[in-house]
Protein backbone atom coordinates (compact mmCIF):
# COMPACT_ATOMS: atom_id res chain seq x y z
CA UNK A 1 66.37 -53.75 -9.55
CA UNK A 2 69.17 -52.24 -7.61
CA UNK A 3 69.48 -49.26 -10.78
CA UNK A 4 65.42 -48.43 -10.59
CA UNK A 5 65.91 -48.26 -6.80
CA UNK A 6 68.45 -45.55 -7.10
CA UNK A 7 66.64 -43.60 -9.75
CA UNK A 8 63.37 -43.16 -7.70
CA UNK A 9 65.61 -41.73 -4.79
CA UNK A 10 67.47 -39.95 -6.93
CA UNK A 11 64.17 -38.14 -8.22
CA UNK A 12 62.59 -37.15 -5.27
CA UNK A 13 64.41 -34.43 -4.14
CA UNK A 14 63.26 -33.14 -7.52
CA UNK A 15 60.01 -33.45 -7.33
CA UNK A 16 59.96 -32.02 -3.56
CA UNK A 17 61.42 -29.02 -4.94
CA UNK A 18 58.76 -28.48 -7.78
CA UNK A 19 55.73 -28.83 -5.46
CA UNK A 20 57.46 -26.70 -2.67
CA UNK A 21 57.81 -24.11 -5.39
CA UNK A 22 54.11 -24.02 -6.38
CA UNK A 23 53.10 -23.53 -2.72
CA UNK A 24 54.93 -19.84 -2.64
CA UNK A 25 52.80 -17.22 -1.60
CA UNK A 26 51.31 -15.26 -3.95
CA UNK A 27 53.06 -12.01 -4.54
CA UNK A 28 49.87 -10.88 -6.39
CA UNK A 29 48.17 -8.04 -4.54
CA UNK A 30 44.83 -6.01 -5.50
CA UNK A 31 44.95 -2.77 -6.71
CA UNK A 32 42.02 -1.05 -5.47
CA UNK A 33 43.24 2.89 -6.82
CA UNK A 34 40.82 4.85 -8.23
CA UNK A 35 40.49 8.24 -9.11
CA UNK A 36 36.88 9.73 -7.89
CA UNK A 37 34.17 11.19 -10.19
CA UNK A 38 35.65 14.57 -10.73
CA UNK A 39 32.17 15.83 -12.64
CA UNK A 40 28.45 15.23 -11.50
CA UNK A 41 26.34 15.78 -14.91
CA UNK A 42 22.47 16.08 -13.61
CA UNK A 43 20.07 17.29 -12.33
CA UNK A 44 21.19 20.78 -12.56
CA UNK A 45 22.62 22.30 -8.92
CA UNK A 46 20.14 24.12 -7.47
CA UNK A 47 17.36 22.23 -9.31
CA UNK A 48 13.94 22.75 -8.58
CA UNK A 49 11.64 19.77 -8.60
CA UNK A 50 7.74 19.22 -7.29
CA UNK A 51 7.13 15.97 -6.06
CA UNK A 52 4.54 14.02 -7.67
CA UNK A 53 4.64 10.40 -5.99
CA UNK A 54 1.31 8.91 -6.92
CA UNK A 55 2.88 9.32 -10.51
CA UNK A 56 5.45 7.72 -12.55
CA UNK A 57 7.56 10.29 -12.76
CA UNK A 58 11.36 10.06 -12.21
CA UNK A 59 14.34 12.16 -12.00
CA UNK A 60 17.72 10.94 -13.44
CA UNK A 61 21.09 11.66 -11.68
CA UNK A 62 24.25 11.35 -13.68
CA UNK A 63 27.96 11.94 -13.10
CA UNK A 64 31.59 11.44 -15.00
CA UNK A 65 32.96 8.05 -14.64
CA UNK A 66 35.78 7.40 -11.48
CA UNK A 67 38.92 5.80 -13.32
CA UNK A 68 40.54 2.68 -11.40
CA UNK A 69 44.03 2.38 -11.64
CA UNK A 70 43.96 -1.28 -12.88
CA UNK A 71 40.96 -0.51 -15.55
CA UNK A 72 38.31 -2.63 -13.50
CA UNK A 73 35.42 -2.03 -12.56
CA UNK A 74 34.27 0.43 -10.04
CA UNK A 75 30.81 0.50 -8.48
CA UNK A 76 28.64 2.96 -7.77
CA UNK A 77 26.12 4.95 -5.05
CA UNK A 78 24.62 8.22 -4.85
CA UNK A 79 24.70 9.82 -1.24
CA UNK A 80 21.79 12.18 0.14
CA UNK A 81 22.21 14.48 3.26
CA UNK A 82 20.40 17.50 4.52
CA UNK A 83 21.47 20.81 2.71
CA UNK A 84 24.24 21.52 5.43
CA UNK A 85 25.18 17.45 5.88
CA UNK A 86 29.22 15.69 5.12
CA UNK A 87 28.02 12.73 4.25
CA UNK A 88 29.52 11.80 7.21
CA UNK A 89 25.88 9.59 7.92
CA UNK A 90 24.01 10.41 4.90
CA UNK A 91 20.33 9.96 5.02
CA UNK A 92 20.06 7.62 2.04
CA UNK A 93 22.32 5.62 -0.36
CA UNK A 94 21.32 4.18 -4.06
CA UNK A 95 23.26 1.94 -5.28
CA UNK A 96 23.34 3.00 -9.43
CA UNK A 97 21.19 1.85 -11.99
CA UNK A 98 22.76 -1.83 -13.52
CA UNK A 99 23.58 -2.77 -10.37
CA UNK A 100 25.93 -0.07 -9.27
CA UNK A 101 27.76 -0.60 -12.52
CA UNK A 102 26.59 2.47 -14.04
CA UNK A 103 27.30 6.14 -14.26
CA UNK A 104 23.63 7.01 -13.55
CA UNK A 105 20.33 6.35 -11.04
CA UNK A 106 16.91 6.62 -11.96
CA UNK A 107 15.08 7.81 -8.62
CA UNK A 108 10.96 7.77 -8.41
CA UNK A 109 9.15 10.71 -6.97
CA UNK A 110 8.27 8.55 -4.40
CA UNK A 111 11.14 7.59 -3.30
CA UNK A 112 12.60 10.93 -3.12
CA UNK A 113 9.49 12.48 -1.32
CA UNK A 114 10.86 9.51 1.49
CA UNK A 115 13.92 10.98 1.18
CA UNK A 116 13.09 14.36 2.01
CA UNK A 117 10.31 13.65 4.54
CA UNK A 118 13.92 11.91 6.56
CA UNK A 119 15.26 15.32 5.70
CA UNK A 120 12.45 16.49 8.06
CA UNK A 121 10.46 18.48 4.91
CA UNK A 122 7.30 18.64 5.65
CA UNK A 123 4.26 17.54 3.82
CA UNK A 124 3.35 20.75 1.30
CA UNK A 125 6.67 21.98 2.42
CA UNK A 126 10.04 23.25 -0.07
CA UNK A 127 13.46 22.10 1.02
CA UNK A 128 16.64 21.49 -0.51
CA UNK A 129 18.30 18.07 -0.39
CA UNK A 130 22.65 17.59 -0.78
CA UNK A 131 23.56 14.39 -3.02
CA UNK A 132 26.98 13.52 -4.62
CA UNK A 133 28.03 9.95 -5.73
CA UNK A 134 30.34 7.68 -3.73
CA UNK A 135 32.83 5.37 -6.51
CA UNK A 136 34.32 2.38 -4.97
CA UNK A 137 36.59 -0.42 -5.35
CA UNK A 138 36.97 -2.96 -2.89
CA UNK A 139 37.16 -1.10 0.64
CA UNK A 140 38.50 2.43 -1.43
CA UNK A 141 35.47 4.46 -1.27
CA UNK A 142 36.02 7.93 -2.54
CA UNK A 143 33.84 10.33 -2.59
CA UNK A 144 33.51 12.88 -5.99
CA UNK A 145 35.15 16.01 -6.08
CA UNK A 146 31.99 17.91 -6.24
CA UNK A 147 28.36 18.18 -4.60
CA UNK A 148 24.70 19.56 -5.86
CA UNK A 149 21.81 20.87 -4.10
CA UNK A 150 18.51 19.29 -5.32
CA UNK A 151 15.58 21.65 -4.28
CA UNK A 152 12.30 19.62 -3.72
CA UNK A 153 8.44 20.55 -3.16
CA UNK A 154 6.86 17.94 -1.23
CA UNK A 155 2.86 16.64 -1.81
CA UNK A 156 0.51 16.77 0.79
CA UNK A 157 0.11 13.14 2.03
CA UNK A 158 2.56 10.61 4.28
CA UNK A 159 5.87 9.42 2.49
CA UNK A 160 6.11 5.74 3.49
CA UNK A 161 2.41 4.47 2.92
CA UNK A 162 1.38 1.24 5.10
CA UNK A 163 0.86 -2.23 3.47
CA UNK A 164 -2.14 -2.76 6.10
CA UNK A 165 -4.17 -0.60 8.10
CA UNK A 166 -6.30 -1.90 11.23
CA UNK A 167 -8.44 -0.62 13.56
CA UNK A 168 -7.90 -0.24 17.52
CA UNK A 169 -8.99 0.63 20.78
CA UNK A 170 -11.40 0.37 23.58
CA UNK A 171 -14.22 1.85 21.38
CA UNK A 172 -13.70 -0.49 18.61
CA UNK A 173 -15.78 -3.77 18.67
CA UNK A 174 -12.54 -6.09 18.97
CA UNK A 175 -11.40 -3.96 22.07
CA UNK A 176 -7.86 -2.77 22.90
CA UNK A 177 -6.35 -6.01 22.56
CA UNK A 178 -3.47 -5.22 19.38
CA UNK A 179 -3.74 -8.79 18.13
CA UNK A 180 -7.38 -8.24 17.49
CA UNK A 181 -7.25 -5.35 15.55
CA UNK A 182 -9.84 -4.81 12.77
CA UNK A 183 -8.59 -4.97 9.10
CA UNK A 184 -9.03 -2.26 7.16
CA UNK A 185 -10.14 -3.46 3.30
CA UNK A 186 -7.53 -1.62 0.45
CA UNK A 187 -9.62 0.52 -1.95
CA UNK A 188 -6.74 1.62 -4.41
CA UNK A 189 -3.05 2.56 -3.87
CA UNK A 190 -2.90 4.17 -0.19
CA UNK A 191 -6.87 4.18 0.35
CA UNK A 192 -8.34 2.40 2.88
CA UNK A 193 -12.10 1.44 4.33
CA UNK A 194 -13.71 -0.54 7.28
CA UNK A 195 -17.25 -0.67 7.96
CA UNK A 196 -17.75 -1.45 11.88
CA UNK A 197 -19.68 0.02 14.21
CA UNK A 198 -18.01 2.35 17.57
CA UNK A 199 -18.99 2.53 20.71
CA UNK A 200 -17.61 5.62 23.53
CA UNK A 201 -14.27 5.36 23.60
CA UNK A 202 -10.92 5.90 22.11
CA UNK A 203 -9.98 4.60 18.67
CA UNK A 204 -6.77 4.66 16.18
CA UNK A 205 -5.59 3.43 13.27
CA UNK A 206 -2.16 1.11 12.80
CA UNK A 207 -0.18 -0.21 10.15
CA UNK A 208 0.43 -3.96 11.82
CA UNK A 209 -1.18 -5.76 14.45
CA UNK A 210 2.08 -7.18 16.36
CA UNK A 211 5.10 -5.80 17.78
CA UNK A 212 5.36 -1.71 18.18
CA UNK A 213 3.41 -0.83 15.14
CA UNK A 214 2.74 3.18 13.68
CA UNK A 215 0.02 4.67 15.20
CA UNK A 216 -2.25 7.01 13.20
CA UNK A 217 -5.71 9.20 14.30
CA UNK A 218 -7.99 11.32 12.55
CA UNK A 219 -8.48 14.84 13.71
CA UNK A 220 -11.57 15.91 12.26
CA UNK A 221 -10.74 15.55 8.38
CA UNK A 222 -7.65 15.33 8.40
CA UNK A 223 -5.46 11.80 9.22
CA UNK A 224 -2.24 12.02 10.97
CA UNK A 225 0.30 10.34 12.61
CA UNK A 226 0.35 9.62 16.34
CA UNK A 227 -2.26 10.59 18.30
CA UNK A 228 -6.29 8.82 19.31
CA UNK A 229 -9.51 10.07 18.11
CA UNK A 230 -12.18 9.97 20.88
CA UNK A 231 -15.77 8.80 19.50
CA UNK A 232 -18.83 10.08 21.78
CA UNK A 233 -22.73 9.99 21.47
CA UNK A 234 -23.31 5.97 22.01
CA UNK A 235 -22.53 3.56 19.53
CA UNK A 236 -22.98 4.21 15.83
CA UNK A 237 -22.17 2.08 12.67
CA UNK A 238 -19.88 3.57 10.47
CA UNK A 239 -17.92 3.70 6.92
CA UNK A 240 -14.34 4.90 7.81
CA UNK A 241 -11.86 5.41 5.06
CA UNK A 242 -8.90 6.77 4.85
CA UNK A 243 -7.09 8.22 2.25
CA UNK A 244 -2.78 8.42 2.63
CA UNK A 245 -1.94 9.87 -0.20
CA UNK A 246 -3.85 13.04 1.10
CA UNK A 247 -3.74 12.78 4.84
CA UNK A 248 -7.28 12.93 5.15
CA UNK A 249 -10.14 10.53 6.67
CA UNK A 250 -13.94 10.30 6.23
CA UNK A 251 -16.28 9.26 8.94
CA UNK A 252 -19.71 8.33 6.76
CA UNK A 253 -22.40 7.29 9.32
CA UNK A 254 -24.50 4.82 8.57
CA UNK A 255 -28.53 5.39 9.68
CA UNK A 256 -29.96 2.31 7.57
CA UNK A 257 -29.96 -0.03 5.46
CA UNK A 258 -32.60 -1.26 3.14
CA UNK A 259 -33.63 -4.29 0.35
CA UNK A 260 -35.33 -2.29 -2.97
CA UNK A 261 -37.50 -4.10 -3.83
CA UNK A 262 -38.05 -2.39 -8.04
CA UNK A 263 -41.10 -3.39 -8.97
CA UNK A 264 -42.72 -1.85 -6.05
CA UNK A 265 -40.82 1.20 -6.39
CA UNK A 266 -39.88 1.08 -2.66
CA UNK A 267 -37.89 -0.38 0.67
CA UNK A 268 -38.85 -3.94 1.10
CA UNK A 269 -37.46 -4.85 4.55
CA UNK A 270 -34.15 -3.33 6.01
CA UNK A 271 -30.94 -4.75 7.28
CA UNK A 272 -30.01 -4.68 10.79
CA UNK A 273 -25.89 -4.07 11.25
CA UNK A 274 -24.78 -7.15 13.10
CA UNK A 275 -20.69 -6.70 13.67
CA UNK A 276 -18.21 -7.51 11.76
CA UNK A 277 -18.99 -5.80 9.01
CA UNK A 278 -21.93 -7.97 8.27
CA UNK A 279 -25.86 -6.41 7.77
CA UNK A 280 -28.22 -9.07 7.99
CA UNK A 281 -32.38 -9.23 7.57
CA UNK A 282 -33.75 -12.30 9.32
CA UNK A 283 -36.69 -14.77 8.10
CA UNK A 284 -38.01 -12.14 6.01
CA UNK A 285 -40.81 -13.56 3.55
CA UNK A 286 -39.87 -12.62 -0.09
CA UNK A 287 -42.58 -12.59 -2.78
CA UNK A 288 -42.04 -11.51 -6.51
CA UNK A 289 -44.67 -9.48 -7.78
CA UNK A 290 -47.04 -10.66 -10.69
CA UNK A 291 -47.01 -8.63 -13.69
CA UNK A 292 -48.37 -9.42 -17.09
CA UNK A 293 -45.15 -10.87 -18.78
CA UNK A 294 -44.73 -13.03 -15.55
CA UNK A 295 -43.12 -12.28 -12.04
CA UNK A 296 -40.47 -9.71 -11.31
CA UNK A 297 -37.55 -10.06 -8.79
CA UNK A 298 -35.84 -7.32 -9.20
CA UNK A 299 -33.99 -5.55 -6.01
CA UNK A 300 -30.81 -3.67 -4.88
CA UNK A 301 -29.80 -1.62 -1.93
CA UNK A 302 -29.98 1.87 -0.42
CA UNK A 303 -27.94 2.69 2.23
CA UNK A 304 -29.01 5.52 3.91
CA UNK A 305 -25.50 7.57 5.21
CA UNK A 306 -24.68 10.90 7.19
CA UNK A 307 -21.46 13.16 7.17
CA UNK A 308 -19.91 14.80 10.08
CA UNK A 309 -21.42 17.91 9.42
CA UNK A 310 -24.66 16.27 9.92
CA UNK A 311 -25.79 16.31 6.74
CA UNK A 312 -27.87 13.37 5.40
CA UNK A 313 -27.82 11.32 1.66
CA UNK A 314 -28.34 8.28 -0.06
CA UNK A 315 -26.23 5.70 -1.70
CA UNK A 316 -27.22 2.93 -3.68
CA UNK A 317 -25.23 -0.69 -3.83
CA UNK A 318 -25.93 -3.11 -6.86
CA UNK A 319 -24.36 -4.90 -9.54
CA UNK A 320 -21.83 -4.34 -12.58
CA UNK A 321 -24.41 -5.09 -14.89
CA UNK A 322 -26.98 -2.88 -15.77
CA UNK A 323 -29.41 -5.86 -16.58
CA UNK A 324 -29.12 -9.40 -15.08
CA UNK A 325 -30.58 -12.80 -15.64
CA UNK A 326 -32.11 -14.77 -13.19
CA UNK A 327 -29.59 -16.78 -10.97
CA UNK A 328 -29.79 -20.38 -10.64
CA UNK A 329 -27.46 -22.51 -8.20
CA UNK A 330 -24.39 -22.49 -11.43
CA UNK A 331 -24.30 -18.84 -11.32
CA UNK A 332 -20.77 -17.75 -10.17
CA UNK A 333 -20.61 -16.03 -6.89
CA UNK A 334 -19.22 -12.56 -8.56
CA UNK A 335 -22.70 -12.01 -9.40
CA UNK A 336 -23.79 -11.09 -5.86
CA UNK A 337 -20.48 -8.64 -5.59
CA UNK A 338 -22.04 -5.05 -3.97
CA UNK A 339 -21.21 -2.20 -6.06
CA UNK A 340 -21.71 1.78 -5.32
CA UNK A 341 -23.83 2.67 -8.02
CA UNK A 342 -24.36 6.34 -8.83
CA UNK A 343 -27.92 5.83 -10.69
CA UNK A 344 -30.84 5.37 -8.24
CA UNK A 345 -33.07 4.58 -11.38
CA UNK A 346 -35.38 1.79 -10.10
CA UNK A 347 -34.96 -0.75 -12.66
CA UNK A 348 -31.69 -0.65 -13.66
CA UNK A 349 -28.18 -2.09 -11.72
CA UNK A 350 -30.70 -4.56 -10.07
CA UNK A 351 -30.06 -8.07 -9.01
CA UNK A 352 -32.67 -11.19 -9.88
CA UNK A 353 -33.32 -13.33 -6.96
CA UNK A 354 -33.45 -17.21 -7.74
CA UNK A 355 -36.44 -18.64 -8.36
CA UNK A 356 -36.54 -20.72 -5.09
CA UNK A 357 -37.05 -17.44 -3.62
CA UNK A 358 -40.34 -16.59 -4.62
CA UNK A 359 -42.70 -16.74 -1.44
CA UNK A 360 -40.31 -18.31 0.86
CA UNK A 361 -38.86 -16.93 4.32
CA UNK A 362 -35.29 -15.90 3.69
CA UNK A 363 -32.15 -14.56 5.59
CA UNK A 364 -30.47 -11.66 3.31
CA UNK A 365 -26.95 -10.75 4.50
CA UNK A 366 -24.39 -8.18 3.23
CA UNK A 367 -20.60 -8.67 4.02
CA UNK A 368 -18.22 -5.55 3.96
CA UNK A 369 -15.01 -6.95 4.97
CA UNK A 370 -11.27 -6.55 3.98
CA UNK A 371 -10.21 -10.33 3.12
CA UNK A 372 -13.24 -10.71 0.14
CA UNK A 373 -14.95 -8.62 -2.21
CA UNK A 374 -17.90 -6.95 -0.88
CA UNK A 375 -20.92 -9.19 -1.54
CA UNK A 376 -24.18 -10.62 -0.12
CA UNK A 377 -26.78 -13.75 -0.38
CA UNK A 378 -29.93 -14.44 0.28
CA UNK A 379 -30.51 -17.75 1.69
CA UNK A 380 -34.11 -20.02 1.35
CA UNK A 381 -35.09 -20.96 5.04
């Protein structure tokens, strides 16, 4: 017993040693050399390029590789200043394309017509643009031995198009109140429409309804930022839509609205704008008319419109189809969807009403609003 004793003393000090040694500090430090891009490859300095952001297009900056002492990795970002900037607070960054792992950066149109409108280019404006590429490892960031002027023509149109457009003011039918604001309905990419009626008053347009949001106007045709467009002359109804992409706005009136009835060839009853984006006819008696192959319910819509220069049209609403069945109550709702429909031939793009319909007193409404597809019913009193 006494012999084991002594062994296990006898070890310890040995095994103290051996786990003291493993808790040495690591001599191990990181090497974070490198040696910067000497080379950028393209675009071209002094290239010329005209913006075309509604496209795809691109344009594809490339440079030598940066060299890091210990053969690792280094990562990447392209820099962009004005034409007389250091870099010193560059106006964008990009990391590179792989996640900053590679030697190159694919950059949209759009995003370099943002790019230049923080450059202070104007819309339809030429300016030229600095860029050079940043190689780092760890905190090292070097920047390359070399920078290239990248000459741009911007579009006419805004550079950062809003999500969400709303309406607001004291001429508006929700009132000043921001929280309230009217939602614009999205058309296509940076196209927007409400119709709502306004009363005398101020008006604008902004992209969010909390906070400090971007204010935009119209001044005449033409939509820009900042600013309040005044409506006068009482209250009118109105389609308002506004395009981004082209900095302009259109202000359609709207003087009536009116059931076609096709088989007579004429207006049946018309539809009285009730807020909200909503027309509506009210107990209105609806009879189809007898014709020798049986009775015909064929109708659509005519909306009668006028511009700002005063000048006075037509447009017709209706369905996709050219020629529809008769609804029954397992028809899916797409077929009352309202769509503009260039031919005012008076058979064709009509609707059927349901058979329930014929000779009863009905309540016809139209709803133009931005959270659901334009559409309408006709409901049996």
């Amino acid at each position: 017993m006494l012999k084991r004793i002594a062994f296990i003393f006898t070890a310890l000090p040995a095994v103290a040693a051996m786990f003291l040694g493993s808790c040495k500090k690591d001599d191990y430090k990181l090497n974070t050399n490198i040696k910067p891009v000497e080379h950028l490859g393209a675009p071209a300095d002094n290239k010329f390029v005209k913006l075309q952001p509604a496209t795809s297009a691109a344009v594809s900056f490339e440079w030598d590789q940066a060299r890091a002492e210990d053969g690792s990795l280094v990562l990447y970002e392209v820099a962009f200043d004005k034409e007389g900037g250091d870099f010193s607070k560059p106006i964008a960054k990009y990391t590179s394309d792989g996640g900053g792992v590679q030697n190159k950066l694919s950059l949209s149109h759009k995003e370099l017509n943002t790019i230049a409108n923080n450059a202070g280019i104007p819309a339809l404006g030429t300016g030229k643009l600095k860029w050079t590429v940043l190689a780092a490892k760890g905190y090292n960031v070097q920047p390359a031995a070399e920078s290239r002027i990248l000459e741009v023509e911007r579009p006419n149109g805004f550079a950062e198009i809003p999500v969400d457009v709303f309406l607001t003011g004291e001429a508006t039918e929700a009132g000043a109140d921001l929280s309230k604001a009217l939602h614009l309905k999205s058309i296509t990419s940076g196209v927007f429409e409400i119709y709502t009626s306004l009363k005398d008053g101020k008006y604008h347009f902004v992209d969010r309804n909390t906070g400090t949001p971007t204010m935009y106007s119209l001044d005449g045709a033409v939509l820009k930022e900042g600013g309040e467009t005044t409506q006068s002359g009482g209250t009118k109804v109105y389609r308002i839509r506004l395009d981004f992409n082209n900095t302009t706005g259109t202000m359609t009136e709207i003087t009536g609205m009116g059931l076609w009835f096709a088989p007579d060839n004429k207006i049946l009853f018309n539809l009285n704008y009730a807020g909200n984006g909503t027309f509506v006819a009210s107990n209105q008696v609806i009879t189809f008319k007898q014709e020798s192959w049986g009775r015909d319910e064929r109708y659509k819509f005519r909306m009668n419109v006028k511009s700002a220069d005063g000048t006075a049209g037509e447009e017709w609403l209706g369905s996709s189809n050219a020629d529809n069945s008769r609804p029954t109550s397992a028809t899916p709702l797409s077929f009352w969807q309202l769509y503009p429909i260039a031919n005012n031939d008076q058979w064709n793009y009509c609707y059927k009403f349901q058979t329930e319909v014929d000779t009863k007193n009905c309540d016809v409404k139209m709803y133009f609003q931005a959270d659901k597809a334009y559409t309408h019913e006709v409901i049996v009193l």
